[in-house]
Protein backbone atom coordinates (compact mmCIF):
# COMPACT_ATOMS: atom_id res chain seq x y z
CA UNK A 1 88.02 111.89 138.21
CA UNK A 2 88.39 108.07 137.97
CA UNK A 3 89.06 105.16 140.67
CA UNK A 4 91.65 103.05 140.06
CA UNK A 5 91.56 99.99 141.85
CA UNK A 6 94.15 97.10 141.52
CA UNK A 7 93.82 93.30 143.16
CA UNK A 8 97.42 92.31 143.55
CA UNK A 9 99.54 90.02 145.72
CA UNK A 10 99.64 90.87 149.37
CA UNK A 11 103.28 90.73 148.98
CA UNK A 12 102.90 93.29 146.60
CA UNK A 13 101.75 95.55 148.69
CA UNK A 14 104.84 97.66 149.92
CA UNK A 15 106.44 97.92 146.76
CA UNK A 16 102.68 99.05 145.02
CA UNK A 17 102.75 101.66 147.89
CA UNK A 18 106.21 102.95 147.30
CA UNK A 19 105.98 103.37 143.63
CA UNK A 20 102.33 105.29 144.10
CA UNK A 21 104.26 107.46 146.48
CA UNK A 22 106.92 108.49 144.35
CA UNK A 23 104.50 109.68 141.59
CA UNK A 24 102.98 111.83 144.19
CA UNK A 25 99.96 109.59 145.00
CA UNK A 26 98.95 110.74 149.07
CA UNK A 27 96.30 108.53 149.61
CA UNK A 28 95.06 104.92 149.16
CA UNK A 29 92.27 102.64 150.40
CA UNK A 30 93.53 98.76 151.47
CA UNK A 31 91.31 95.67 151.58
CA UNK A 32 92.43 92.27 152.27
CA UNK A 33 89.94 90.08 149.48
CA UNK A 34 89.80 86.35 148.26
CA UNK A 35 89.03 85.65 145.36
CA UNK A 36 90.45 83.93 141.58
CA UNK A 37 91.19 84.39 138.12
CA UNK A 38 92.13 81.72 135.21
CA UNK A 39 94.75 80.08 137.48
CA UNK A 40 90.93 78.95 139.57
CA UNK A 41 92.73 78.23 143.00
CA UNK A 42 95.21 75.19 143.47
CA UNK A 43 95.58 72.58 145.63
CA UNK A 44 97.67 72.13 148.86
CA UNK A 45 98.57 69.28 150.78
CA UNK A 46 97.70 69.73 154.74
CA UNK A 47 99.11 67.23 157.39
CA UNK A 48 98.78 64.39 154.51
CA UNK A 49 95.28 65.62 153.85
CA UNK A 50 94.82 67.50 149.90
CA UNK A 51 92.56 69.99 149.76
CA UNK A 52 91.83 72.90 147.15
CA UNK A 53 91.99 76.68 147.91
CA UNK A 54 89.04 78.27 145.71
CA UNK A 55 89.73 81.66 146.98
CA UNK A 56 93.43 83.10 146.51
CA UNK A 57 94.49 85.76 149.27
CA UNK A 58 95.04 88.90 147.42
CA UNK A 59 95.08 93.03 148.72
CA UNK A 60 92.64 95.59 146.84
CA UNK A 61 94.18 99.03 146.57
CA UNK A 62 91.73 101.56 145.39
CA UNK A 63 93.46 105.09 144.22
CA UNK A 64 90.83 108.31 143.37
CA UNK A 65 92.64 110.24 140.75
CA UNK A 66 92.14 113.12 138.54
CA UNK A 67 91.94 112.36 134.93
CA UNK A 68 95.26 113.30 134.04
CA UNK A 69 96.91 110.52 136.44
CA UNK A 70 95.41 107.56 135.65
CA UNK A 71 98.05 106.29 133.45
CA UNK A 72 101.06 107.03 135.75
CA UNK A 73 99.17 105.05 138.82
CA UNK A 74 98.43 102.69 136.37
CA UNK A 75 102.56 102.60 135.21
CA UNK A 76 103.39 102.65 138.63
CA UNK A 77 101.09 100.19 139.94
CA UNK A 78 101.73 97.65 136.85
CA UNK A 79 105.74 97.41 137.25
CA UNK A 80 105.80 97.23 141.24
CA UNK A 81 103.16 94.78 141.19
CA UNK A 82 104.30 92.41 138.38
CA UNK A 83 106.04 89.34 138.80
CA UNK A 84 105.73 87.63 135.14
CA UNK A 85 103.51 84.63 136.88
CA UNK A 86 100.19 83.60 137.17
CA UNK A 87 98.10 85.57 139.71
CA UNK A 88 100.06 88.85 139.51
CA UNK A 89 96.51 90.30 139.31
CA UNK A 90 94.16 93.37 137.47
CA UNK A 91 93.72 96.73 137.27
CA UNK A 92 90.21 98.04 136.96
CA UNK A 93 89.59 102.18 136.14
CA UNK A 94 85.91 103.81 137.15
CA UNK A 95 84.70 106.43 136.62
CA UNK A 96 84.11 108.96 139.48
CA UNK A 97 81.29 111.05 139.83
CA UNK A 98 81.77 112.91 142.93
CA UNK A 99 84.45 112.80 145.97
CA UNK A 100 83.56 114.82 149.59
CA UNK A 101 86.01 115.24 151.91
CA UNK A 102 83.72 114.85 155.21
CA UNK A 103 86.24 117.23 157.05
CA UNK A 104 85.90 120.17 155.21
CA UNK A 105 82.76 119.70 152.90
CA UNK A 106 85.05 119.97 149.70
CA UNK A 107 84.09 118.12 146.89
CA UNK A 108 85.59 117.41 143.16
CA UNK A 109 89.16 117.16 142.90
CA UNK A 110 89.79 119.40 145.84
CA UNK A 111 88.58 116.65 147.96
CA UNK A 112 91.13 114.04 146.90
């Protein structure tokens, strides 16, 4: 089992979600994060005042997969999530020891 978990635009968000759903992805974990890459923040003009924004807005979406998946979240997450510019954001794949499903007490790939 792996985790797949992709920092993308939060306007990314709904089409990310879509595209997991139509490759039969049921369930995904959503954190709003700050943070930046090599584009290091920019700056921004505020009622005549410039400033600089360090920390870019961007959504975490973590996906627990079985092996065989990976690459199709990764597919689908890739083209919904792309926009060809600076920012568009990463992909990171984990591996995943053990999932429980609380519920039920099911664990392994029965619990995702």
């Amino acid at each position: 089992m792996k985790l797949v978990s992709a920092i993308v635009k939060p306007f990314k968000l709904d089409d990310v979600r879509e595209s997991l759903s139509e490759v039969g992805i049921q369930g995904i974990t959503v954190t709003e994060v700050k943070g930046f890459g090599r584009q290091k923040g920019h700056t921004e003009l505020y009622r005549g005042a410039e400033y600089i924004v360090d920390f870019l807005p961007k959504v975490k979406v973590e996906i627990a997969v079985e092996d065989d998946q990976v690459d199709t979240v990764i597919e689908a997450v890739t083209n919904a999530a792309a926009t060809g510019k600076i920012g568009d954001g990463k992909i990171f794949v984990s591996p995943l020891e053990q999932v429980i499903r609380i519920r039920t007490g099911e664990t392994g790939p029965e619990a995702i």
